[in-house]
C-alpha atoms as a PDB file:
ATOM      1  CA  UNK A   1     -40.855 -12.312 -48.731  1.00  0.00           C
ATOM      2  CA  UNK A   2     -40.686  -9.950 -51.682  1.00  0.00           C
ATOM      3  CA  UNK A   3     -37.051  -9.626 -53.244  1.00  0.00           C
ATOM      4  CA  UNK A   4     -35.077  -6.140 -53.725  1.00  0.00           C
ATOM      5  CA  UNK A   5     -33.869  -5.952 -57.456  1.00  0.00           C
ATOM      6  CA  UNK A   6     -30.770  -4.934 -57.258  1.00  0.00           C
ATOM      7  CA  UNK A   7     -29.901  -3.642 -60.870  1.00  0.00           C
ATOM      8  CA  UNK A   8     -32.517  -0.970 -59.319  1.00  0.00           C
ATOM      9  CA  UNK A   9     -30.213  -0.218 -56.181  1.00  0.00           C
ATOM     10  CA  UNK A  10     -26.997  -0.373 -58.336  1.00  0.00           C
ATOM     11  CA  UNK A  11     -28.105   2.325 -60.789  1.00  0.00           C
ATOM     12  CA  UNK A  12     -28.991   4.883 -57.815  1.00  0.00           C
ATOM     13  CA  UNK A  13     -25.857   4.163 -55.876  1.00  0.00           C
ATOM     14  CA  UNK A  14     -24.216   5.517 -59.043  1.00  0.00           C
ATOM     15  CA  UNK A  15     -25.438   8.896 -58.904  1.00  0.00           C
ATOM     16  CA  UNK A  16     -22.471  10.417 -57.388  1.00  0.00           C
ATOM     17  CA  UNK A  17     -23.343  13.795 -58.553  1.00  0.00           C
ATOM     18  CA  UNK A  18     -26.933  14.219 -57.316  1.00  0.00           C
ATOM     19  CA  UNK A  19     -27.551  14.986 -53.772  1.00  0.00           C
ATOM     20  CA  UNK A  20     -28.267  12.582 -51.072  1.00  0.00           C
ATOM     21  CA  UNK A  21     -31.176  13.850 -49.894  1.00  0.00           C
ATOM     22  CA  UNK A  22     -33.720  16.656 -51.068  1.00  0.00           C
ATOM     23  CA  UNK A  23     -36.625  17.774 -49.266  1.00  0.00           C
ATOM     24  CA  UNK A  24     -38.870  20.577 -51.537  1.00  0.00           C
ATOM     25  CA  UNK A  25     -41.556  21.928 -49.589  1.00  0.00           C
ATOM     26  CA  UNK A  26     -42.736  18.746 -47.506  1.00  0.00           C
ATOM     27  CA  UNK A  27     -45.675  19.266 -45.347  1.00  0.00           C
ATOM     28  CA  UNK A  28     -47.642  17.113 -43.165  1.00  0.00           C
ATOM     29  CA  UNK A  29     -50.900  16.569 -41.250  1.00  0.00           C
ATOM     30  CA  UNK A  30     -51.461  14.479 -38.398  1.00  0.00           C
ATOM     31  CA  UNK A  31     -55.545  12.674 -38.513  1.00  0.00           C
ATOM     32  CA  UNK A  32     -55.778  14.949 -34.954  1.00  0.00           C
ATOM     33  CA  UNK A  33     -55.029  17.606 -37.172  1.00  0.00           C
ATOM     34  CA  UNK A  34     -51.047  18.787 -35.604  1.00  0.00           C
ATOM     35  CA  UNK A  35     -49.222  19.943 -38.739  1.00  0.00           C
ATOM     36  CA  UNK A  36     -45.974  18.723 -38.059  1.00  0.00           C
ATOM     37  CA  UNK A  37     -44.374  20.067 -40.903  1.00  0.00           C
ATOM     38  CA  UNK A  38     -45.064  22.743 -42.590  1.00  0.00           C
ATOM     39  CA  UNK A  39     -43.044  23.315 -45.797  1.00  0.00           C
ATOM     40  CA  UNK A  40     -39.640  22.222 -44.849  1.00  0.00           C
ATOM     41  CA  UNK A  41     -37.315  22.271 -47.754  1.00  0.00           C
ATOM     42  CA  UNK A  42     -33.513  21.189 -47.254  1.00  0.00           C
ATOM     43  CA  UNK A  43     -30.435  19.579 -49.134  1.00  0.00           C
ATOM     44  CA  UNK A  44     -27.985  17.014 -47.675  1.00  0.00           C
ATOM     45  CA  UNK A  45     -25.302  16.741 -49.898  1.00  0.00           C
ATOM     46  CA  UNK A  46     -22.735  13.199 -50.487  1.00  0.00           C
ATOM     47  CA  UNK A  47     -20.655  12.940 -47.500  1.00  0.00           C
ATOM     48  CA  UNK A  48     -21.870  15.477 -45.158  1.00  0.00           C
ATOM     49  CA  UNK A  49     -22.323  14.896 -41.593  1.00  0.00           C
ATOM     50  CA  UNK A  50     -25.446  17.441 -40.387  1.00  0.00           C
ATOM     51  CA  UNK A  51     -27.836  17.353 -37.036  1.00  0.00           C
ATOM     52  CA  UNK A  52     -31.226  18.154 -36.635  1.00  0.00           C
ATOM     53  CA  UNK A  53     -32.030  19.918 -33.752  1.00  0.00           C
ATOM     54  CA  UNK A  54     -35.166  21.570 -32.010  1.00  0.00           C
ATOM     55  CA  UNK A  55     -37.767  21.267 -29.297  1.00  0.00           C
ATOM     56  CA  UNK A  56     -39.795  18.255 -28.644  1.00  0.00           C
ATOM     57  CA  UNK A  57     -42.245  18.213 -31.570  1.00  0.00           C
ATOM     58  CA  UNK A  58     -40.553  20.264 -33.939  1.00  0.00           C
ATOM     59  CA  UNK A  59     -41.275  17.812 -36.628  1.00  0.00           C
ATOM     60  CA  UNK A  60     -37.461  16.003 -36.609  1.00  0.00           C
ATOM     61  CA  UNK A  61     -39.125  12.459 -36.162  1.00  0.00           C
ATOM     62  CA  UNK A  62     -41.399  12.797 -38.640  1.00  0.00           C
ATOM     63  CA  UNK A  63     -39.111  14.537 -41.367  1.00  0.00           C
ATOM     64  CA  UNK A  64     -36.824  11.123 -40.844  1.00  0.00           C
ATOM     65  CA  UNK A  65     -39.789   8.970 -41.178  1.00  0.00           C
ATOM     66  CA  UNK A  66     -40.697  10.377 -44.565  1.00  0.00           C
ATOM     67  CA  UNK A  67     -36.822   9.434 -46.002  1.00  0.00           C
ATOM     68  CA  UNK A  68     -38.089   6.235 -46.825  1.00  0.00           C
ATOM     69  CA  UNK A  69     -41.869   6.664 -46.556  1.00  0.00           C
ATOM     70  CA  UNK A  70     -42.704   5.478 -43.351  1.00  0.00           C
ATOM     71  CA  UNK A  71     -44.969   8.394 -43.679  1.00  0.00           C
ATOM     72  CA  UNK A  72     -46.564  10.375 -46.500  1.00  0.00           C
ATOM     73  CA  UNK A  73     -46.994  13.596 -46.559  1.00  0.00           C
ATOM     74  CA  UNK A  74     -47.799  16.933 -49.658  1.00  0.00           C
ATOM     75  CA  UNK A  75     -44.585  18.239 -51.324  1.00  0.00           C
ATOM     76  CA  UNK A  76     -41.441  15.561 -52.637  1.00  0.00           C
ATOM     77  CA  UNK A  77     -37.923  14.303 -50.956  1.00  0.00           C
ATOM     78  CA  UNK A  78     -35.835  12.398 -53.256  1.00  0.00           C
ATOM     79  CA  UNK A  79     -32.901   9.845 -52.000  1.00  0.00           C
ATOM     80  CA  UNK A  80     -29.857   9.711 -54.128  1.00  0.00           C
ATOM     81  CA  UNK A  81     -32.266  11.368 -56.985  1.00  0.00           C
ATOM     82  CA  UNK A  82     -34.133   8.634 -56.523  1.00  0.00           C
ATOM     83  CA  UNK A  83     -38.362   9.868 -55.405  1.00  0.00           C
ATOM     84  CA  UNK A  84     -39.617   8.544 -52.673  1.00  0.00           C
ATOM     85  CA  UNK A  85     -43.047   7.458 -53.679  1.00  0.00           C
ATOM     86  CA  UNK A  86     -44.370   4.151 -52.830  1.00  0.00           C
ATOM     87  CA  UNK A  87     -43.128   2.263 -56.038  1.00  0.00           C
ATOM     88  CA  UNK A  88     -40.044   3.035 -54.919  1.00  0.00           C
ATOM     89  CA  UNK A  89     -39.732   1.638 -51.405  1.00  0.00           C
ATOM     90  CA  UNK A  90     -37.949  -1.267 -52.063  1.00  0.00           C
ATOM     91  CA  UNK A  91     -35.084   0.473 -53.254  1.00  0.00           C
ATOM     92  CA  UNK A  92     -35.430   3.395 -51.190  1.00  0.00           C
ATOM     93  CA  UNK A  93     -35.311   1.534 -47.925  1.00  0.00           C
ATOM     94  CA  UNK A  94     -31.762  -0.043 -49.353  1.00  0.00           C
ATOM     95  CA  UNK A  95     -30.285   3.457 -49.700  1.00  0.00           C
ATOM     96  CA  UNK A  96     -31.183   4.965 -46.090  1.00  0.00           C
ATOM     97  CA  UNK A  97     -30.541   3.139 -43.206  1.00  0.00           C
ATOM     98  CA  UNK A  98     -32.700   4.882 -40.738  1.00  0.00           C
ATOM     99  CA  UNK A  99     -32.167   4.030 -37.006  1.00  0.00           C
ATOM    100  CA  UNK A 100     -34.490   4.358 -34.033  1.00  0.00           C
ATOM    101  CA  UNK A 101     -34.256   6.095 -30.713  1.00  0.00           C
ATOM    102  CA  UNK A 102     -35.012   2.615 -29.255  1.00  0.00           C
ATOM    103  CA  UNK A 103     -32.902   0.501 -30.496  1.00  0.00           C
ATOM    104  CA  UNK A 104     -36.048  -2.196 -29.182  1.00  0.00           C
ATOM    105  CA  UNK A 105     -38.214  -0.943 -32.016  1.00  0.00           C
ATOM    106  CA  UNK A 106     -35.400  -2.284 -34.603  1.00  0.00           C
ATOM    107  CA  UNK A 107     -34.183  -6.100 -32.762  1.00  0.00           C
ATOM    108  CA  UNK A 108     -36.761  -8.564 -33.141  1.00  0.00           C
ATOM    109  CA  UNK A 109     -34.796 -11.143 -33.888  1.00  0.00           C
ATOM    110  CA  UNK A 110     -33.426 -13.754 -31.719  1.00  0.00           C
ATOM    111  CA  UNK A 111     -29.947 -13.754 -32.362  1.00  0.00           C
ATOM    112  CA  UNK A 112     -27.715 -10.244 -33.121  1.00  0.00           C
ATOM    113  CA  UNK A 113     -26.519 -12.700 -36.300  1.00  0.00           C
ATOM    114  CA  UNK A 114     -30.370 -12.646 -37.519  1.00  0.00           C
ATOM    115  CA  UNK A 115     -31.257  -9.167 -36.974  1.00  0.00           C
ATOM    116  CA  UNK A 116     -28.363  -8.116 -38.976  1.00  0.00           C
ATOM    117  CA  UNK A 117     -29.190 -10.348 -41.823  1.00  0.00           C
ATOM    118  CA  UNK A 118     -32.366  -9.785 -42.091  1.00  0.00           C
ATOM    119  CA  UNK A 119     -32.053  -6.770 -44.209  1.00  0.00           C
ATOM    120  CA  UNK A 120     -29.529  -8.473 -46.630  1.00  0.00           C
ATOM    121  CA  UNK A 121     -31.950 -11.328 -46.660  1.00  0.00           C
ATOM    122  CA  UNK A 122     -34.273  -9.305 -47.894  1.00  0.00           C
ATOM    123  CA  UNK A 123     -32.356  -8.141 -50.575  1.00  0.00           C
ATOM    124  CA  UNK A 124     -32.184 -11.536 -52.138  1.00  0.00           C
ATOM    125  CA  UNK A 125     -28.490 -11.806 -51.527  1.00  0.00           C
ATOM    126  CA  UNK A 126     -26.615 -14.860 -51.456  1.00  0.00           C
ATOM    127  CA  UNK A 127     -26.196 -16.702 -48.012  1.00  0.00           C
ATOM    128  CA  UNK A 128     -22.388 -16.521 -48.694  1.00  0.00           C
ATOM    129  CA  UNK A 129     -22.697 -12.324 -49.016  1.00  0.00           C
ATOM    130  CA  UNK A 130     -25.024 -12.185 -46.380  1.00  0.00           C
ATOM    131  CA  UNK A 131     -22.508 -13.681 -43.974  1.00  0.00           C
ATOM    132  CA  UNK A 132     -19.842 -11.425 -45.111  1.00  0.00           C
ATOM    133  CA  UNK A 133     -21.907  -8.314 -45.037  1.00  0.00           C
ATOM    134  CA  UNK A 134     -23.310  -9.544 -41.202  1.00  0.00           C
ATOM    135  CA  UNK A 135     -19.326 -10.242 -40.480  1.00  0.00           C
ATOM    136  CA  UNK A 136     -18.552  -6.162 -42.049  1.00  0.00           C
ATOM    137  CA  UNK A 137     -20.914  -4.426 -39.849  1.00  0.00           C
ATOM    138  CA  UNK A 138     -20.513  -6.091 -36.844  1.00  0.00           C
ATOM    139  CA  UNK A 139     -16.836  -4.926 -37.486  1.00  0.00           C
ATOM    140  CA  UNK A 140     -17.813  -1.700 -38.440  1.00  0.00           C
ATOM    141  CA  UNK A 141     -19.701  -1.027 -35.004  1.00  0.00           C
ATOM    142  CA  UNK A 142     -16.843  -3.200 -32.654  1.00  0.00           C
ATOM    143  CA  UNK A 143     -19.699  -5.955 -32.030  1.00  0.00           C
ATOM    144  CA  UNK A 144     -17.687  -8.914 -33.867  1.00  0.00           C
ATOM    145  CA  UNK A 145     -17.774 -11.413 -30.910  1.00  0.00           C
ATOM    146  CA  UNK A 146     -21.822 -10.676 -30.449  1.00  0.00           C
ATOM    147  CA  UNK A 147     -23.272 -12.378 -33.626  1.00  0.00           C
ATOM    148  CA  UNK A 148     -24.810 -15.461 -31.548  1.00  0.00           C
ATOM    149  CA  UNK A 149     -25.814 -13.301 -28.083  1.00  0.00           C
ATOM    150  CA  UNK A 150     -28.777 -13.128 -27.532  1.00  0.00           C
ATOM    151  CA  UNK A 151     -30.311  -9.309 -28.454  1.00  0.00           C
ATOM    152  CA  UNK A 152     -32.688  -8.787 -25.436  1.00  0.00           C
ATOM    153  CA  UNK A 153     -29.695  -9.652 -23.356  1.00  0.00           C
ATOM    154  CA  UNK A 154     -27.619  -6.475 -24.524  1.00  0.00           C
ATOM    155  CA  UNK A 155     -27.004  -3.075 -22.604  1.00  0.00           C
ATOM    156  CA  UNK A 156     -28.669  -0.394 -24.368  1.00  0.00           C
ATOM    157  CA  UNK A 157     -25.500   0.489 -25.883  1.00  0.00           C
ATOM    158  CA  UNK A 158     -24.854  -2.529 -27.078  1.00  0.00           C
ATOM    159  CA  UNK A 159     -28.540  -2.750 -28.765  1.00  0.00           C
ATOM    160  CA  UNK A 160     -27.782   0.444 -30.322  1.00  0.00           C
ATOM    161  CA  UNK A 161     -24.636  -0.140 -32.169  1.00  0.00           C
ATOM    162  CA  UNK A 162     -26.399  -3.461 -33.112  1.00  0.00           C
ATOM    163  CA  UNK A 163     -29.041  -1.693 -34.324  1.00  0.00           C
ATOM    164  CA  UNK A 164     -26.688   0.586 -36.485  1.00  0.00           C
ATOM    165  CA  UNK A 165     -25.342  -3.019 -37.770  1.00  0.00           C
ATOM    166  CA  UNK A 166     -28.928  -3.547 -38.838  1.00  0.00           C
ATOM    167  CA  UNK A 167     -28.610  -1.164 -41.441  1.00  0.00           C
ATOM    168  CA  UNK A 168     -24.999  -0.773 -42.435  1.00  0.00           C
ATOM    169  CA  UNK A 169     -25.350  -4.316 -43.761  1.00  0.00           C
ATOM    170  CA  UNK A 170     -27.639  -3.221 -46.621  1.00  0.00           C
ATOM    171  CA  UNK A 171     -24.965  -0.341 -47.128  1.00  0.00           C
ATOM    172  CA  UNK A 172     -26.704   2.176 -47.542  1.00  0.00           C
ATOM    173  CA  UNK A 173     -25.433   5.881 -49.232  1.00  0.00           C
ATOM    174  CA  UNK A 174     -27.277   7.388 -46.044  1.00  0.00           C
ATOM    175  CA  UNK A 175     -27.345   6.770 -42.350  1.00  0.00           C
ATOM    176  CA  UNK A 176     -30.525   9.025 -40.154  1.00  0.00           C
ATOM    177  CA  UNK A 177     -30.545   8.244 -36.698  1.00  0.00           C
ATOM    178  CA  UNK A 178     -32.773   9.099 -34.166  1.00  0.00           C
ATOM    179  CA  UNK A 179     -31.679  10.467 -30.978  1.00  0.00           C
ATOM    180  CA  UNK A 180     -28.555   7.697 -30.930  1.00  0.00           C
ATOM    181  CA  UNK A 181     -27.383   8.837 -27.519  1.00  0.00           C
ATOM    182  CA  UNK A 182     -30.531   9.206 -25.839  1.00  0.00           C
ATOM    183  CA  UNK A 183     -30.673   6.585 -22.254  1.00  0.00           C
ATOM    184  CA  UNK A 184     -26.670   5.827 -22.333  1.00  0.00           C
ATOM    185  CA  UNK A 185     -24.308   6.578 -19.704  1.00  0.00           C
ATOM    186  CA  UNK A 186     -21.195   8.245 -19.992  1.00  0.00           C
ATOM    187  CA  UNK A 187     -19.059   5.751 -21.181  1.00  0.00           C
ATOM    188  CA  UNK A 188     -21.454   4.195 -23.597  1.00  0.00           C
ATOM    189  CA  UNK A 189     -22.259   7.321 -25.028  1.00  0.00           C
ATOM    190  CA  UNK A 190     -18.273   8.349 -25.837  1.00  0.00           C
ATOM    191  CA  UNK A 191     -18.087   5.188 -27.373  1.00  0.00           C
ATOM    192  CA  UNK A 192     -21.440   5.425 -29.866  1.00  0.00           C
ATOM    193  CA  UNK A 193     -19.467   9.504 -30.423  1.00  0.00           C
ATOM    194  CA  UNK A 194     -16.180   7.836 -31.618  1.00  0.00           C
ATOM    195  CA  UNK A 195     -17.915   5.123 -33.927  1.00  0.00           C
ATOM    196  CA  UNK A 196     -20.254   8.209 -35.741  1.00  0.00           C
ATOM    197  CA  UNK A 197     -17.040   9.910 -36.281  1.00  0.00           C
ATOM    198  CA  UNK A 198     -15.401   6.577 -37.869  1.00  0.00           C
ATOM    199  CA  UNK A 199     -18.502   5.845 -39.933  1.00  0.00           C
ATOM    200  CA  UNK A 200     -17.987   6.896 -43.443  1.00  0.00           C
ATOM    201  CA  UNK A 201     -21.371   7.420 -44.636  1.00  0.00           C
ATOM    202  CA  UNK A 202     -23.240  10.474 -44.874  1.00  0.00           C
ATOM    203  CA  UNK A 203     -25.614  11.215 -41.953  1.00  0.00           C
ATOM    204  CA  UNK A 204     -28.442  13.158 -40.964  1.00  0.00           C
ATOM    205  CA  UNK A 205     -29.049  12.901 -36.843  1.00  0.00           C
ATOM    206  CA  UNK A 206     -31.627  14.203 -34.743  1.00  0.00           C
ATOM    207  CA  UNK A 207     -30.956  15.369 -31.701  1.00  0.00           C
ATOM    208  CA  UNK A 208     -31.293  17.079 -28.105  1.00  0.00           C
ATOM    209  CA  UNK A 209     -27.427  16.171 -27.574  1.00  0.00           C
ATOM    210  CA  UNK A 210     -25.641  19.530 -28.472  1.00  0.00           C
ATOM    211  CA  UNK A 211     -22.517  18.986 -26.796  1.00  0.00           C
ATOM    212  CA  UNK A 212     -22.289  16.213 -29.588  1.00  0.00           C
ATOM    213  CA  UNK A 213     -23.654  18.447 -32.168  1.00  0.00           C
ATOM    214  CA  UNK A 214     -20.900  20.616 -31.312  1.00  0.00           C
ATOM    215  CA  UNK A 215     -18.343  18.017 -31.599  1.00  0.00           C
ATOM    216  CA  UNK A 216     -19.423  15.469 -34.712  1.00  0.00           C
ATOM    217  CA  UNK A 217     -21.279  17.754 -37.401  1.00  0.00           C
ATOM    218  CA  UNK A 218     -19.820  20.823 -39.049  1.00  0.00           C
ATOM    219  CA  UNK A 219     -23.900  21.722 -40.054  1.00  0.00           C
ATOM    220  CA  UNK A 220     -26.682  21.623 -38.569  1.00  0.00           C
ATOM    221  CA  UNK A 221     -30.314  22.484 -39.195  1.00  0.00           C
ATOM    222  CA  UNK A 222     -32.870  23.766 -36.444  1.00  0.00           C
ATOM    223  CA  UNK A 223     -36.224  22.933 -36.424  1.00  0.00           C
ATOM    224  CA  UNK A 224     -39.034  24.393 -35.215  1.00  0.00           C
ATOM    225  CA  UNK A 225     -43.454  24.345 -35.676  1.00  0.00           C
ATOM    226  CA  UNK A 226     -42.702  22.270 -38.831  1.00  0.00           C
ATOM    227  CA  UNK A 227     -40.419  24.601 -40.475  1.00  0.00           C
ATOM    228  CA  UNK A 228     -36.733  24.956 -40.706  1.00  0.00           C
ATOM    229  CA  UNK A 229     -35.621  28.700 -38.806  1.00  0.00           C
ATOM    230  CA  UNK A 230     -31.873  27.878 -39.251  1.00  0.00           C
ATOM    231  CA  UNK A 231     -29.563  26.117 -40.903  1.00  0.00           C
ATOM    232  CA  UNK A 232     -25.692  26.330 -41.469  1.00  0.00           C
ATOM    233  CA  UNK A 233     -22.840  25.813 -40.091  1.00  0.00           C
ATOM    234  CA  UNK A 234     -22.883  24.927 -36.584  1.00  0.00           C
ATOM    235  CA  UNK A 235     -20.370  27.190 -35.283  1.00  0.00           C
ATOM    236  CA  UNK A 236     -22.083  30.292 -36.769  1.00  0.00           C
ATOM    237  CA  UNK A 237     -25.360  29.000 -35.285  1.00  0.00           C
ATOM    238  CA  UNK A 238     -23.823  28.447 -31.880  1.00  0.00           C
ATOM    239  CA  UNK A 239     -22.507  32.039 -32.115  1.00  0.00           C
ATOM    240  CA  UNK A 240     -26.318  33.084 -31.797  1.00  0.00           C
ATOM    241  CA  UNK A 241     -27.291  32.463 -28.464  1.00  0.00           C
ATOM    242  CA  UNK A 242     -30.621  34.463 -29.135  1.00  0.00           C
ATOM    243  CA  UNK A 243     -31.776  32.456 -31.786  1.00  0.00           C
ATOM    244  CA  UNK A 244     -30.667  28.863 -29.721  1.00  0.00           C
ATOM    245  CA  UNK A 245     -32.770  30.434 -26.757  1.00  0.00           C
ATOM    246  CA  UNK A 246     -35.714  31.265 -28.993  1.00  0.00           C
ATOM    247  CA  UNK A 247     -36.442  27.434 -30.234  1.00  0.00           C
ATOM    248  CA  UNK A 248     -35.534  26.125 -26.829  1.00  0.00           C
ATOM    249  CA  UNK A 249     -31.719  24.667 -27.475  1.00  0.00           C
ATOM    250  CA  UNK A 250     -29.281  25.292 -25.048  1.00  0.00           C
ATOM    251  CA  UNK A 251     -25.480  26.322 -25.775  1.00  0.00           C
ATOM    252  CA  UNK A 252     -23.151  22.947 -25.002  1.00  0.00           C
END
């Protein structure tokens, strides 16, 4: 298994004056030839909580798979300042903890104590900091008593704060999730609300849920055909019932 240098992390988590993420003119082009983005430029800055909103294939998945080059695409994004370009993977994929709409896609492991360690793991961290960092973000997501279940045994909201866990343990400066309330019920779903309000780190979400967008994020950014037709603050946006209509969002 390759190791993480983490003199390489260290220095990036440093830059506390450079934005978190920057997109310049990102474009890409499916082999069946969709262009599912087309020239999206965008800055998240430290701390900021924003959603990403549009239709169904407005090019939100694939803008959050090219934060830590899952895909490739023409124009740059940079993490932390950091470009992400394939020589910088490693240390990319330490600073954005990017979370799937099935949480399925992310546990693989047998036990919710090995899924969550796996990333740390991977960093080449000692077993002794592994534990604790396993112990912090089951604590972080209220899953403390779970580290020897079982993950395929879980509710879905259970799997999805675990999978959150996943990634918090590398502590990373940036959290993108994927749809995060998609398939819960009510009472799962309140619960996964109050935990992204608790959650300190700055986060980028993409969603359909806009009575949460309306509640959680002070920004958001509306996609649409691969390009970005609106972004600011989210109640100015939601004042614009024309524009919400127009790229198929509905008022919460």
């Amino acid at each position: 298994m390759p190791i993480l240098h983490q003199d390489s992390v260290k220095k990036h988590r440093l830059k506390k004056d450079a934005s978190i993420l920057e997109v310049i003119d990102l474009r890409h082009d499916y082999p069946d030839g969709n262009q599912a983005l087309n020239g999206i430029s965008l800055k998240i800055n430290r701390g900021e909580k924003v959603a990403l909103v549009g239709p169904n294939g407005s090019g939100k998945s694939t803008l959050m798979l090219h934060t830590n080059g899952l895909l490739k695409g023409d124009g740059s994004i940079s993490i932390s300042g950091l470009d992400v370009v394939e020589e910088n993977y490693s240390t990319v994929r330490a600073l954005v903890g990017l979370v799937f709409q099935n949480p399925d896609d992310q546990l693989f492991s047998p036990t919710v104590f090995e899924d969550v360690a796996f990333g740390p793991l991977h960093m080449g961290l000692d077993e002794k900091i592994v534990k604790t960092r396993v112990q912090n973000a089951l604590k972080q997501v209220n899953m403390v008593g779970y580290a020897q279940r079982y993950s395929y045994h879980l509710s879905v909201g259970e799997k999805k704060r675990i999978a959150i866990a996943t990634v918090l343990s590398m502590e990373p400066e940036i959290l993108i999730l994927d749809e995060p309330t998609a398939g819960l019920d009510p009472r799962a779903r309140r619960s996964l609300l109050e935990l992204l309000r608790k959650l300190p780190q700055t986060m980028l979400v993409a969603t359909h849920d806009m009575l949460m967008v309306k509640e959680l994020f002070h920004r958001m950014i509306v996609l649409d055909e691969g390009l970005v037709v609106a972004d600011g603050l989210t109640k100015d946006i939601f004042k614009d019932p024309d524009l919400l209509e127009a790229h198929g969002l509905e008022m919460p």
